[in-house]
C-alpha atoms as a PDB file:
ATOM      1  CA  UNK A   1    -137.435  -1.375  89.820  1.00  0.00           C
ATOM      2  CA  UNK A   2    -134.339  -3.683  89.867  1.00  0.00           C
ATOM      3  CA  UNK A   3    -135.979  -5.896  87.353  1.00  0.00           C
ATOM      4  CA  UNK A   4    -135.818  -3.129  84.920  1.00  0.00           C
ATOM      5  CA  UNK A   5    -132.119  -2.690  84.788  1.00  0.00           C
ATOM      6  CA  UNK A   6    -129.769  -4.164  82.184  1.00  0.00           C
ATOM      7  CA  UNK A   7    -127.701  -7.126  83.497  1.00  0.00           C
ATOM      8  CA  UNK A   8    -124.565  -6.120  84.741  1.00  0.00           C
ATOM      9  CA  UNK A   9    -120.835  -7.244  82.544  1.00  0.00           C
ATOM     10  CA  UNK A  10    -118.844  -7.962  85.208  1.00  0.00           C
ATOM     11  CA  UNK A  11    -116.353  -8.427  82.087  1.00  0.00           C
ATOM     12  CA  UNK A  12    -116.185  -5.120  81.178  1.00  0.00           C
ATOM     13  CA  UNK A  13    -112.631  -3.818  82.156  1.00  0.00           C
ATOM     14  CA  UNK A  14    -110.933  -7.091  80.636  1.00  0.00           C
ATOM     15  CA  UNK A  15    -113.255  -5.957  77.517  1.00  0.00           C
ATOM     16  CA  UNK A  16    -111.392  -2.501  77.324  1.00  0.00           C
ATOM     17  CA  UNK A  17    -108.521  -3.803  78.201  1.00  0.00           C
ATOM     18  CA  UNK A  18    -108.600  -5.991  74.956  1.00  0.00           C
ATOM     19  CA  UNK A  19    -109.621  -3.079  73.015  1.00  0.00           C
ATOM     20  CA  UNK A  20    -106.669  -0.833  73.458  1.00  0.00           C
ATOM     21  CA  UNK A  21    -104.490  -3.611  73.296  1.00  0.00           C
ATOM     22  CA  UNK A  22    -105.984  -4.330  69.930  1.00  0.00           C
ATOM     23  CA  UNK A  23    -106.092  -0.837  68.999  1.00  0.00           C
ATOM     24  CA  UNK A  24    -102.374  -0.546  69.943  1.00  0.00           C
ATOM     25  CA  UNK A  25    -101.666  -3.844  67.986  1.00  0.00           C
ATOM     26  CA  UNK A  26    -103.466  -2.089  64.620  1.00  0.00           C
ATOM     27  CA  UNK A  27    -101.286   1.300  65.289  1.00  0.00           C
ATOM     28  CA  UNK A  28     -98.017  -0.584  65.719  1.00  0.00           C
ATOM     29  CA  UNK A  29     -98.814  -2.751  62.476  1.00  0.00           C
ATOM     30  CA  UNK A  30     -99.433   0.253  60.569  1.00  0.00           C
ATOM     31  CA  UNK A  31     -96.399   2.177  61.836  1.00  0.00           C
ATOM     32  CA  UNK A  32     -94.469  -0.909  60.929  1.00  0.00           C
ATOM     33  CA  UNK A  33     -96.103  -0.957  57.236  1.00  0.00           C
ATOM     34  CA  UNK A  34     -95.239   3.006  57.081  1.00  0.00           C
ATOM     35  CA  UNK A  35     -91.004   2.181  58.221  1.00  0.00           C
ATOM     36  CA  UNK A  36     -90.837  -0.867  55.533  1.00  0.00           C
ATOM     37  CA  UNK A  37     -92.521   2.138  53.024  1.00  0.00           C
ATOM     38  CA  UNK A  38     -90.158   4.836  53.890  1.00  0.00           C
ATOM     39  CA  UNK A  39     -87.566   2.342  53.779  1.00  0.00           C
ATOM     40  CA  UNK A  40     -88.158   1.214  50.271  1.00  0.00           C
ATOM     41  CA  UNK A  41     -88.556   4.734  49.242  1.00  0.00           C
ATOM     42  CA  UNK A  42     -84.949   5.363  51.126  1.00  0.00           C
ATOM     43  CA  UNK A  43     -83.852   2.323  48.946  1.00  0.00           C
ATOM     44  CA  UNK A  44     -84.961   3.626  45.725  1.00  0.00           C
ATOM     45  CA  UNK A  45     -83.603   7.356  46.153  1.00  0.00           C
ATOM     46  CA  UNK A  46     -79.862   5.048  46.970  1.00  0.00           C
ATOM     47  CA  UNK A  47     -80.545   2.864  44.526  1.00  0.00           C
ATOM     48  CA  UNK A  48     -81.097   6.248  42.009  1.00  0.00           C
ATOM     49  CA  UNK A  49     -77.904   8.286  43.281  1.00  0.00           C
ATOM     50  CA  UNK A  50     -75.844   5.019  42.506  1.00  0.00           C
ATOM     51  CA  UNK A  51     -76.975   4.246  39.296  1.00  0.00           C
ATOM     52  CA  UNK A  52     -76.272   8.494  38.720  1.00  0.00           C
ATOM     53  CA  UNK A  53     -73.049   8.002  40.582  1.00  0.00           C
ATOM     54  CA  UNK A  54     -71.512   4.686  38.863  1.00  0.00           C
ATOM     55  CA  UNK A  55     -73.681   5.017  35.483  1.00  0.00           C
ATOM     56  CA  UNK A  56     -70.941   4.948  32.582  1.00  0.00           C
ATOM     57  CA  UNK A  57     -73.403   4.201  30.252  1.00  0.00           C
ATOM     58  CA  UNK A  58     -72.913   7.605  28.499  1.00  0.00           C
ATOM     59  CA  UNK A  59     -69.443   6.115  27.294  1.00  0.00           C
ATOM     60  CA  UNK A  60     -71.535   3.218  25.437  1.00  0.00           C
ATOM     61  CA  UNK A  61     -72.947   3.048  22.182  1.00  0.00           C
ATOM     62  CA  UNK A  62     -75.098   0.183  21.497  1.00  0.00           C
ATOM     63  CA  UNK A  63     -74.198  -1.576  18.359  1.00  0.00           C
ATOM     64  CA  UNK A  64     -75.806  -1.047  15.315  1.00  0.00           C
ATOM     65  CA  UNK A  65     -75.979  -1.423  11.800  1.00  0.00           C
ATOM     66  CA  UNK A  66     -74.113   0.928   9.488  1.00  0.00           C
ATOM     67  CA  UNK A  67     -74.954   4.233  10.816  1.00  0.00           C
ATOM     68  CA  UNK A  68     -73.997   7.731  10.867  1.00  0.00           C
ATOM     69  CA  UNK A  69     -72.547   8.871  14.025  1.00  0.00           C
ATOM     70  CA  UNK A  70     -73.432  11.672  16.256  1.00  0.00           C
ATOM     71  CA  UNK A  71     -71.458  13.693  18.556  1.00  0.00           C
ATOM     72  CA  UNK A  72     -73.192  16.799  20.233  1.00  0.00           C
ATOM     73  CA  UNK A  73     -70.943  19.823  21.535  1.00  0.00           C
ATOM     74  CA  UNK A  74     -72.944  22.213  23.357  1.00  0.00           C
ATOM     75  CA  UNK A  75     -72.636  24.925  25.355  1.00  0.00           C
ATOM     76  CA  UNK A  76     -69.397  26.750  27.009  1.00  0.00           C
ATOM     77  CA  UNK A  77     -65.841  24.949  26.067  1.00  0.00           C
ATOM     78  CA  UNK A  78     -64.137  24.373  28.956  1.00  0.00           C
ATOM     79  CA  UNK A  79     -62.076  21.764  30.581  1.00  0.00           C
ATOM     80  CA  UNK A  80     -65.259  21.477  33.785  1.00  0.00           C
ATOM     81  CA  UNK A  81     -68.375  20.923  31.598  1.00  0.00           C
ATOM     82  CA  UNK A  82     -69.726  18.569  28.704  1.00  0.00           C
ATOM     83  CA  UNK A  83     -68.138  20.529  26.201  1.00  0.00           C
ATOM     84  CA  UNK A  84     -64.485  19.621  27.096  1.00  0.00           C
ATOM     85  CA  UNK A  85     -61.520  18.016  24.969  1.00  0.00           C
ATOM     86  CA  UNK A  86     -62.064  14.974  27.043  1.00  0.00           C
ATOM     87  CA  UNK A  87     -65.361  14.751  26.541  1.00  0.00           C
ATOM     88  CA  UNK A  88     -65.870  15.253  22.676  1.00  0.00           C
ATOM     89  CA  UNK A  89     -62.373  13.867  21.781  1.00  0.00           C
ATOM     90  CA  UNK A  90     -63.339  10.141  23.502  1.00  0.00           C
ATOM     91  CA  UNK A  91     -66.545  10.525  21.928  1.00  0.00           C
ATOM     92  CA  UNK A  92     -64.994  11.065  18.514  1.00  0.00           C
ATOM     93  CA  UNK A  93     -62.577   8.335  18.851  1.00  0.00           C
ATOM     94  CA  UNK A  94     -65.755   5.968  19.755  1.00  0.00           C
ATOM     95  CA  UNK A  95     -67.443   7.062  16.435  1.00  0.00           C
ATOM     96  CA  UNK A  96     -64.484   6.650  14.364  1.00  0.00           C
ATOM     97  CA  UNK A  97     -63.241   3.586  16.013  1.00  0.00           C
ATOM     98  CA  UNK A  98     -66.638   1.712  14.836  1.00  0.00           C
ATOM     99  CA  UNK A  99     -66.597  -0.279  12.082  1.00  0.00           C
ATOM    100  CA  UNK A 100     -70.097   0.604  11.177  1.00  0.00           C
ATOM    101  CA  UNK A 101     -69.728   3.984  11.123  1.00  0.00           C
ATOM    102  CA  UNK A 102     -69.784   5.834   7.449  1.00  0.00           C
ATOM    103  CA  UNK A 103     -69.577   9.016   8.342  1.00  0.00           C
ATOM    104  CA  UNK A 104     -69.565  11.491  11.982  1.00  0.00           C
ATOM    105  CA  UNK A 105     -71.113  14.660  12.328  1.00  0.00           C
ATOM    106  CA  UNK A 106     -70.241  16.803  15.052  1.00  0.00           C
ATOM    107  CA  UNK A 107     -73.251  19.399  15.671  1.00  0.00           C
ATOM    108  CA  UNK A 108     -72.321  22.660  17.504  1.00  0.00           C
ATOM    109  CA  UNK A 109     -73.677  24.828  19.480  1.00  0.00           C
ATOM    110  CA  UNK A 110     -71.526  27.359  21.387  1.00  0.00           C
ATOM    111  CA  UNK A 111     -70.279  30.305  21.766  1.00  0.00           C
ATOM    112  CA  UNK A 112     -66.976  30.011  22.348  1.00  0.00           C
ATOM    113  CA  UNK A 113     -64.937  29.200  25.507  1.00  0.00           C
ATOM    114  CA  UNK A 114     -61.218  27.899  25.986  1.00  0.00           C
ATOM    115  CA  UNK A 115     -58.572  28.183  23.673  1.00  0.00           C
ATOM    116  CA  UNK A 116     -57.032  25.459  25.221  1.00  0.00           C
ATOM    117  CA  UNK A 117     -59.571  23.260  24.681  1.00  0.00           C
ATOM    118  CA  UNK A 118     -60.742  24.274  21.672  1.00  0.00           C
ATOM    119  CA  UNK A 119     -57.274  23.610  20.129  1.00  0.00           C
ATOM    120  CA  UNK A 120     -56.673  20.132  22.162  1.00  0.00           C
ATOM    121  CA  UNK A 121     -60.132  19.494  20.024  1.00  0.00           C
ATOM    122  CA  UNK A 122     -59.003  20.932  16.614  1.00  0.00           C
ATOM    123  CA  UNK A 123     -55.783  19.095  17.054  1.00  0.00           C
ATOM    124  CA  UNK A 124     -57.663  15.704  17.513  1.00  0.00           C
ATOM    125  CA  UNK A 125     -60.293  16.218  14.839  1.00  0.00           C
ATOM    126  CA  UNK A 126     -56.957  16.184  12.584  1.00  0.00           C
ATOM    127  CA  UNK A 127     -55.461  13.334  14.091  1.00  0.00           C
ATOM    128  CA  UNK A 128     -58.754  11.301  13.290  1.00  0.00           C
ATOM    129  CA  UNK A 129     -59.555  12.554  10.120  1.00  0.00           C
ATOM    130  CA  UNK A 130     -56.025  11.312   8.610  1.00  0.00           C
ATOM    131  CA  UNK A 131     -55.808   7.835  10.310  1.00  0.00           C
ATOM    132  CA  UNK A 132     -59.525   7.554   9.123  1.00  0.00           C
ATOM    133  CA  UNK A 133     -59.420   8.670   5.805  1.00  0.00           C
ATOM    134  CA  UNK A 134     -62.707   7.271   4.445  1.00  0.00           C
ATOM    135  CA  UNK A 135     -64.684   8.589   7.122  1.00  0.00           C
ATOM    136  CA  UNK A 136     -65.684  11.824   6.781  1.00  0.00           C
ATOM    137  CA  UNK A 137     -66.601  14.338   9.372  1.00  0.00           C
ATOM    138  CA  UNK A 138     -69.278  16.823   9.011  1.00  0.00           C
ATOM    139  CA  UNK A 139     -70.031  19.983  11.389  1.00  0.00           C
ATOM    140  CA  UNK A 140     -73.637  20.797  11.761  1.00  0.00           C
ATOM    141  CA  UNK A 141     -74.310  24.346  12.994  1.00  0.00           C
ATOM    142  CA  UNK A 142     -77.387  25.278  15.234  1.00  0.00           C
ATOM    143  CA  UNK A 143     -77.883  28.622  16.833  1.00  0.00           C
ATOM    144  CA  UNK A 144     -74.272  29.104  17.517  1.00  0.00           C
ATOM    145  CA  UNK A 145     -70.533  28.450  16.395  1.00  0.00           C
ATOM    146  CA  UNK A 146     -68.519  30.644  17.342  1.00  0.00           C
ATOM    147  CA  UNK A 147     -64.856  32.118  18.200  1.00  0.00           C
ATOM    148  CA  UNK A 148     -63.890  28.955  20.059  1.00  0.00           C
ATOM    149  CA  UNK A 149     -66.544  27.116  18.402  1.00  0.00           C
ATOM    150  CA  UNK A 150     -65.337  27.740  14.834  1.00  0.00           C
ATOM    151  CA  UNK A 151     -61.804  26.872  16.240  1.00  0.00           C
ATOM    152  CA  UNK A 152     -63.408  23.499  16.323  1.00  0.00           C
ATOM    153  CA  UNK A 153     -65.040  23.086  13.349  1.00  0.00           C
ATOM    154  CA  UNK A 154     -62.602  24.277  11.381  1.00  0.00           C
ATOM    155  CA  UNK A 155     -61.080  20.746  11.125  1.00  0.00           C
ATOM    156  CA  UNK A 156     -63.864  19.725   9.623  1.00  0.00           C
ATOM    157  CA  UNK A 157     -64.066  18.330   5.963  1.00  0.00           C
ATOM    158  CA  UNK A 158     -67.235  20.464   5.531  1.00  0.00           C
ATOM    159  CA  UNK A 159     -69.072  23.214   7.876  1.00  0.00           C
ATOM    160  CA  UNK A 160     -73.349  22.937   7.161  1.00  0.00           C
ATOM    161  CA  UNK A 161     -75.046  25.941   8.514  1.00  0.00           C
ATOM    162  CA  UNK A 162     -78.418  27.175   9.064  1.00  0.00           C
ATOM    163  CA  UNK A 163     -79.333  29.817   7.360  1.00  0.00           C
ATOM    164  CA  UNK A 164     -80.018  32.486  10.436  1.00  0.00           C
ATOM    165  CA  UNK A 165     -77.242  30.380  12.465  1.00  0.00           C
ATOM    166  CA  UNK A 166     -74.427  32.886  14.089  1.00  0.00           C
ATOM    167  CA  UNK A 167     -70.725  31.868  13.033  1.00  0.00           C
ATOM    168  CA  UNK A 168     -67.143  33.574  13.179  1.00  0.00           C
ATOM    169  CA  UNK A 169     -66.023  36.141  15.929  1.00  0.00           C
ATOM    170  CA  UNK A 170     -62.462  34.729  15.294  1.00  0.00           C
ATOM    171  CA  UNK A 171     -61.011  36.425  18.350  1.00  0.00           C
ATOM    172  CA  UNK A 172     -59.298  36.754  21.453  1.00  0.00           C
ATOM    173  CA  UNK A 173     -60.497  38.455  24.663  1.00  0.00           C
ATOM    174  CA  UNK A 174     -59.616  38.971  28.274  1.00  0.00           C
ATOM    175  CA  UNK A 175     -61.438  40.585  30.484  1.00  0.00           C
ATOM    176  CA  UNK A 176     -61.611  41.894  34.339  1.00  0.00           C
ATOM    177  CA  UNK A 177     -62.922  44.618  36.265  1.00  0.00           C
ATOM    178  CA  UNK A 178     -60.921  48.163  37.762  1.00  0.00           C
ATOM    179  CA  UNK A 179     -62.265  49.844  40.691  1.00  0.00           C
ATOM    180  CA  UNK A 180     -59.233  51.646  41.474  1.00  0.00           C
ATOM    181  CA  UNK A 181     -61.923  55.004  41.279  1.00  0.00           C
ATOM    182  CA  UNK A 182     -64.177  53.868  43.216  1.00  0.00           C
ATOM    183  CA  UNK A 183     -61.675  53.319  45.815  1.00  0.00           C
ATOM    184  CA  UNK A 184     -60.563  56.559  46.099  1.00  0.00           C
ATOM    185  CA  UNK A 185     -63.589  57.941  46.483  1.00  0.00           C
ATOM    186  CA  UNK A 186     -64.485  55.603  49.086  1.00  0.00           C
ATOM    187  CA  UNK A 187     -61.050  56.324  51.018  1.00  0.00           C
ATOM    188  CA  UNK A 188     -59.980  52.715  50.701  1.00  0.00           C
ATOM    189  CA  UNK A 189     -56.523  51.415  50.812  1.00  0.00           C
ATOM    190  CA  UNK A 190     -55.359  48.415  48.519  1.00  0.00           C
ATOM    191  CA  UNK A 191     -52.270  46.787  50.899  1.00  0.00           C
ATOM    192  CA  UNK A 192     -50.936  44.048  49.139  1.00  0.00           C
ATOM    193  CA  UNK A 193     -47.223  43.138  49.055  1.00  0.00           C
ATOM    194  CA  UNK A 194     -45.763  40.932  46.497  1.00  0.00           C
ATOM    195  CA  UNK A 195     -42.281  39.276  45.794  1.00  0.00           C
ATOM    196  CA  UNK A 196     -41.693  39.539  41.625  1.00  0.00           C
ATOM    197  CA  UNK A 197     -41.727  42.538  40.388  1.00  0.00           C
ATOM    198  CA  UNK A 198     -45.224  42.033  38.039  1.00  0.00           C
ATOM    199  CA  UNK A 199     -46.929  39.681  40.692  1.00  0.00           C
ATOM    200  CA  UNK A 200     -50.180  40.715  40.931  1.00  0.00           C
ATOM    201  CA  UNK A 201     -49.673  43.183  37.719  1.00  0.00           C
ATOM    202  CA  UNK A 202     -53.698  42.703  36.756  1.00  0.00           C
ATOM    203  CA  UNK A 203     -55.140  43.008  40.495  1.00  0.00           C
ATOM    204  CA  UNK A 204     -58.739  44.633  39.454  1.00  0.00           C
ATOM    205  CA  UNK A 205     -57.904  46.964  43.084  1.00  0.00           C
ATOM    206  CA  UNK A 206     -54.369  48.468  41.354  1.00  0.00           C
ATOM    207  CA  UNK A 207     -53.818  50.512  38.419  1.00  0.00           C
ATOM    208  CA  UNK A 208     -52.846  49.287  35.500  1.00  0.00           C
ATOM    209  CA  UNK A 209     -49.723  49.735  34.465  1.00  0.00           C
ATOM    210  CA  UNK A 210     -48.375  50.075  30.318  1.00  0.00           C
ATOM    211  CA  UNK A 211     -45.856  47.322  30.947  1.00  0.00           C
ATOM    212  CA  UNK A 212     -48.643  44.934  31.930  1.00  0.00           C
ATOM    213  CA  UNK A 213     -51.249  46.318  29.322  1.00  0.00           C
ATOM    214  CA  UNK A 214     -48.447  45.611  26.791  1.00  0.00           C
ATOM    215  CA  UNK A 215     -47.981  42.051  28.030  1.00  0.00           C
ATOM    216  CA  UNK A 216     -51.530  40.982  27.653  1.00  0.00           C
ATOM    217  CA  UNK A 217     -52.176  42.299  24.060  1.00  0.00           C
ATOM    218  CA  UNK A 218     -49.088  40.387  23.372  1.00  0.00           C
ATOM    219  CA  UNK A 219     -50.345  36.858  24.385  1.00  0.00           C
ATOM    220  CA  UNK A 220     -53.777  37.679  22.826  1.00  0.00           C
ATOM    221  CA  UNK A 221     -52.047  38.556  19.551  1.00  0.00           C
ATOM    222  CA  UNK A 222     -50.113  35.098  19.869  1.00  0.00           C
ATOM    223  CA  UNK A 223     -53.161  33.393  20.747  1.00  0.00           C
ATOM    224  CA  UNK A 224     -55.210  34.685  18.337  1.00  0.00           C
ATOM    225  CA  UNK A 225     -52.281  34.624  15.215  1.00  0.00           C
ATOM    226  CA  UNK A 226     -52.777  30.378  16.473  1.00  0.00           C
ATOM    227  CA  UNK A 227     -56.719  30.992  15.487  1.00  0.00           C
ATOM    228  CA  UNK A 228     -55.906  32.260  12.562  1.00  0.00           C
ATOM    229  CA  UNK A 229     -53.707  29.789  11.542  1.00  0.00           C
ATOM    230  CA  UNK A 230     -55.561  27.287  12.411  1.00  0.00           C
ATOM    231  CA  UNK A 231     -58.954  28.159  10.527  1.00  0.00           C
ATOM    232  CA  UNK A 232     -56.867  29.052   7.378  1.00  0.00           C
ATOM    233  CA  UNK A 233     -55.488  25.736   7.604  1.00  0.00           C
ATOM    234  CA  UNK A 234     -58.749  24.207   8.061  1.00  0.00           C
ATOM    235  CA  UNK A 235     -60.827  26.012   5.011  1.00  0.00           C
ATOM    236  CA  UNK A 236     -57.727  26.465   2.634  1.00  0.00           C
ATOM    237  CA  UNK A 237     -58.543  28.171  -0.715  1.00  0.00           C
ATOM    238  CA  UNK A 238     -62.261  28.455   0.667  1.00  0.00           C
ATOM    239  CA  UNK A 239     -61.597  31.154   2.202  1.00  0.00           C
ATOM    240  CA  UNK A 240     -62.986  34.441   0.970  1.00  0.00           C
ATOM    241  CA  UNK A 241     -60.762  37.829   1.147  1.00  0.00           C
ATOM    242  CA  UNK A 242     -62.386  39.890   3.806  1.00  0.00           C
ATOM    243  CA  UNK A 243     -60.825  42.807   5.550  1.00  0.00           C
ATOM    244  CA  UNK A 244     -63.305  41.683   8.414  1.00  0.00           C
ATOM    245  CA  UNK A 245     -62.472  37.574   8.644  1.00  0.00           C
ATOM    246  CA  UNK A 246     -60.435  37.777  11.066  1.00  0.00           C
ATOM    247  CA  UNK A 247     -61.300  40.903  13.712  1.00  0.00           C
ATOM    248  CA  UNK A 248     -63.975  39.011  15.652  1.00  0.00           C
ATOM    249  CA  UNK A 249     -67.054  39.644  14.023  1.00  0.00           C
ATOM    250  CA  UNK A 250     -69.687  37.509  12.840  1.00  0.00           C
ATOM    251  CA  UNK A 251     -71.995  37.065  10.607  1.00  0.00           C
ATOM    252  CA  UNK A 252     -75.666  34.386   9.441  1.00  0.00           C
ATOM    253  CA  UNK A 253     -75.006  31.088   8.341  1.00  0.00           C
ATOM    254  CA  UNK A 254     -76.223  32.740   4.772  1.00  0.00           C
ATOM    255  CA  UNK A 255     -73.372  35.016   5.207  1.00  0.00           C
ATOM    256  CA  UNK A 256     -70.890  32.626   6.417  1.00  0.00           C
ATOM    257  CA  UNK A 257     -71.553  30.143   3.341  1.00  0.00           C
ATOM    258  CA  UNK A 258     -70.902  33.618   1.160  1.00  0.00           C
ATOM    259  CA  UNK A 259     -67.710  34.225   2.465  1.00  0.00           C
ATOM    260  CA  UNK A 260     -66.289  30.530   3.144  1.00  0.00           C
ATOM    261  CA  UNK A 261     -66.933  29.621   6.648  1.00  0.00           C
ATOM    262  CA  UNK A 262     -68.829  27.380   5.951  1.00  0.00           C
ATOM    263  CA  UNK A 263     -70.136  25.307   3.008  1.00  0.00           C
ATOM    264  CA  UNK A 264     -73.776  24.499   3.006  1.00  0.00           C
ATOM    265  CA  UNK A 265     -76.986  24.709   4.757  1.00  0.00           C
ATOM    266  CA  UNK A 266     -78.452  21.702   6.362  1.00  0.00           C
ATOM    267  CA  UNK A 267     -79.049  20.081   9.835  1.00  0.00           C
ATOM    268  CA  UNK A 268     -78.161  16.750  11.194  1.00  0.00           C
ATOM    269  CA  UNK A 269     -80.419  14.456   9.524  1.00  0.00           C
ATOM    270  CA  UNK A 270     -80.106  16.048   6.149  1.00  0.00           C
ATOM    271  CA  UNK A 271     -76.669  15.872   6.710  1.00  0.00           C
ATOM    272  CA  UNK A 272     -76.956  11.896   7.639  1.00  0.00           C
ATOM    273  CA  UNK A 273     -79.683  11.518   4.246  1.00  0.00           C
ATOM    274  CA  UNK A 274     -78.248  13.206   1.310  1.00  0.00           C
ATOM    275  CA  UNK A 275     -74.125  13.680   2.082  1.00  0.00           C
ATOM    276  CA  UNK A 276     -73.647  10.743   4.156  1.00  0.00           C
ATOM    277  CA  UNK A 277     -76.087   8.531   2.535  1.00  0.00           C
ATOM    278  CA  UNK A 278     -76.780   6.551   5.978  1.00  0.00           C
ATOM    279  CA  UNK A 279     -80.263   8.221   7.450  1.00  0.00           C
ATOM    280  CA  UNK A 280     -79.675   5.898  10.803  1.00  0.00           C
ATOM    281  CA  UNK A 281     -78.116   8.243  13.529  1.00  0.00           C
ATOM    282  CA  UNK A 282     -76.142   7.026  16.190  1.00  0.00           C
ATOM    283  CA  UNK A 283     -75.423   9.346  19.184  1.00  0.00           C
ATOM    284  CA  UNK A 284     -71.946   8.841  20.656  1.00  0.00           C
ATOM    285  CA  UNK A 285     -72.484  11.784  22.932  1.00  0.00           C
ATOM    286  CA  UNK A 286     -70.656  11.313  26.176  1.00  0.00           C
ATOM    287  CA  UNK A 287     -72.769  12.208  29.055  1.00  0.00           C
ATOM    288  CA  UNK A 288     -70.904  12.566  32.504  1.00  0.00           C
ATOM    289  CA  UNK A 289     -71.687  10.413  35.239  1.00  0.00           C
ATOM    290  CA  UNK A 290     -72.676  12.507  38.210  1.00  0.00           C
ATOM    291  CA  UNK A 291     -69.733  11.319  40.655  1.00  0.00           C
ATOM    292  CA  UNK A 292     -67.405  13.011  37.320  1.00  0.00           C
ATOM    293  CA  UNK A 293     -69.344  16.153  37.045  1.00  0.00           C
ATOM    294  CA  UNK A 294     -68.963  16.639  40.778  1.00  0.00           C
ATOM    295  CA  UNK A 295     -65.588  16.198  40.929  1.00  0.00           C
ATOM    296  CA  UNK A 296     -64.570  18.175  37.391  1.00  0.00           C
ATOM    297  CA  UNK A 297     -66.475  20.674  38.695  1.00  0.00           C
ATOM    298  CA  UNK A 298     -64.745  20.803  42.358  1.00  0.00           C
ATOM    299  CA  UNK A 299     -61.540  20.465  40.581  1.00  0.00           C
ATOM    300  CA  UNK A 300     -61.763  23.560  38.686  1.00  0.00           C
ATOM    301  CA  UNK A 301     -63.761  25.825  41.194  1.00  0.00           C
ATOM    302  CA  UNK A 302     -60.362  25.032  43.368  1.00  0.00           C
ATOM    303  CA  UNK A 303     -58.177  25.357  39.930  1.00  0.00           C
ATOM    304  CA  UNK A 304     -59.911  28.611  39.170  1.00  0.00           C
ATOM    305  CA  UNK A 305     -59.425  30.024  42.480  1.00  0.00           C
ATOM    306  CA  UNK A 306     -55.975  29.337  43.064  1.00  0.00           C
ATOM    307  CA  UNK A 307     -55.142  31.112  40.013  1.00  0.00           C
ATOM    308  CA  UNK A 308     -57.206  33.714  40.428  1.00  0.00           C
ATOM    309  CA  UNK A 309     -55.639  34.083  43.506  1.00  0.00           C
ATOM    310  CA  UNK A 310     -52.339  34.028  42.248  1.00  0.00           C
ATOM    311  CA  UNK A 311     -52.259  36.251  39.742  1.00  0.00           C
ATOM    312  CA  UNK A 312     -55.364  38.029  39.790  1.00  0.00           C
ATOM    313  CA  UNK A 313     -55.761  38.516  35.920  1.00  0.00           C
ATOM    314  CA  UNK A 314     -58.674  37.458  33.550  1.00  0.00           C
ATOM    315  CA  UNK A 315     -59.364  34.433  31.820  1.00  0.00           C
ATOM    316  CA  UNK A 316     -58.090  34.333  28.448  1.00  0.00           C
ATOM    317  CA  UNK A 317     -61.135  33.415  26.072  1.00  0.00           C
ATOM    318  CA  UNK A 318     -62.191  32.870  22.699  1.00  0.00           C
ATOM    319  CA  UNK A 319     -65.897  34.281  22.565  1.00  0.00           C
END
């Protein structure tokens, strides 16, 4: 019966033995193949956050031919986001700066914000406007232009609407919160001690007092008698006479065109094709690298804070 069995491999453990070494071989190549993956994957995401990080490509225009120029203020005004004086006013000293440039429009949309910034904005659209005196700028409206907004485009040479845009609300607000009630009938206690006799005079956990109340309408008239001003200054004889110009409320673009505002309808390329005569846009928007947004925005949580903390009052707005 021995004849019948196979012939014995005497070979056999050096056999497995050079199996799992291969088969550990193959799994350490591939782990290798997966670390140099991961690793250029780990590269790339760097690579990315640099390029975010160091990009200040967003204060770059390409060169062109002559060419209308863009600038694009969106959103809240305020010294942290896109829509700050820094922002728009380098951006509108690029466009005017350019030789090639026949004409700037600055398209809007926003609500408001600021009244610093909205003036610092106003104030620089006039500079420009008179050391460049052949090259007009142009506000285009979209959804919104308004209260700080319209602060803005009031420089303008000329304010194009849509007709269902919203534009005015030439005001002034401030606004906080009370909950000197609710504390009572919760049985708290504010304790807060002070040195200056209206130190912490709009603290939303004391009562107000007439002194203070007095004080704030007073800088909002002052505030908003430099709105007024300024738009008046801006739109001259265009001006309608409305009892309701200047008492924050606002109105459509058709309206707005009706009483002065603003002078036409049109958006951004009409504006470029029939009143600037140069259909080839140009966007001189300045886009924030992401190192700057970061730090803007650190900067004036920590700003905000601190005064907040200080003096516990509102934030004086035009919206």
């Amino acid at each position: 019966m021995s004849d019948n069995l196979p012939p014995r491999n005497d070979n056999w453990e050096r056999e497995a033995l050079e199996r799992i070494a291969l088969a550990a071989i193959r799994e350490q190549r591939a782990a290798r193949r997966w670390r140099i993956f991961f690793r250029f994957v780990f590269l790339g995401v760097i690579a990315a956050v640099a390029f975010g990080v160091f990009n200040f490509t967003g204060d770059r225009v390409a060169k062109a031919g002559k060419h209308t120029a863009l600038v694009d203020l969106q959103g809240e005004i305020s010294s942290s986001g896109d829509a700050s004086a820094d922002n728009i006013d380098g951006a509108l000293q690029a466009a005017f700066e350019d030789d090639n440039t026949a004409g700037v429009i600055l398209r809007i949309n926003s609500p408001g914000g600021s009244p610093v910034q909205a003036g610092i904005m106003y104030g620089e659209i006039r500079r420009l406007r008179a050391k460049y005196p052949k090259t007009p700028l142009y506000v285009v409206v979209d959804d919104m232009c308004a209260s700080g907004g319209y602060y803005v485009a009031a420089a303008a040479d000329k304010i194009y609407v849509d007709k269902a845009s919203i534009v005015g609300s030439i005001g002034v607000l401030m606004d906080s919160f009370g909950f000197t009630g609710l504390m009572d009938k919760l049985g708290v206690q504010r304790r807060m001690h002070i040195s200056g006799a209206n130190k912490g005079a709009f603290d939303p956990f004391s009562p107000e007092t007439p002194t203070m109340t007095a004080h704030a309408q007073d800088m909002l008239d002052e505030i908003h008698t430099q709105f007024i001003d300024a738009v008046k200054q801006g739109r001259g004889a265009r001006l309608k006479d409305d009892p309701d110009m200047f008492t924050g409320m606002f109105w459509t673009g058709a309206k707005s065109v009706d009483l002065g505002l603003a002078d036409g309808f049109g958006d951004a390329n009409y504006v470029a094709r029939e009143v600037i005569k140069q259909p080839d846009i140009v966007d001189y928007t300045q886009k924030e690298s992401i190192s700057e947004r970061v730090v803007k925005r650190f900067g004036a949580s920590i700003g905000d804070a601190a005064v907040r903390a200080l003096t516990f009052g509102g934030k004086v707005q035009m919206r």
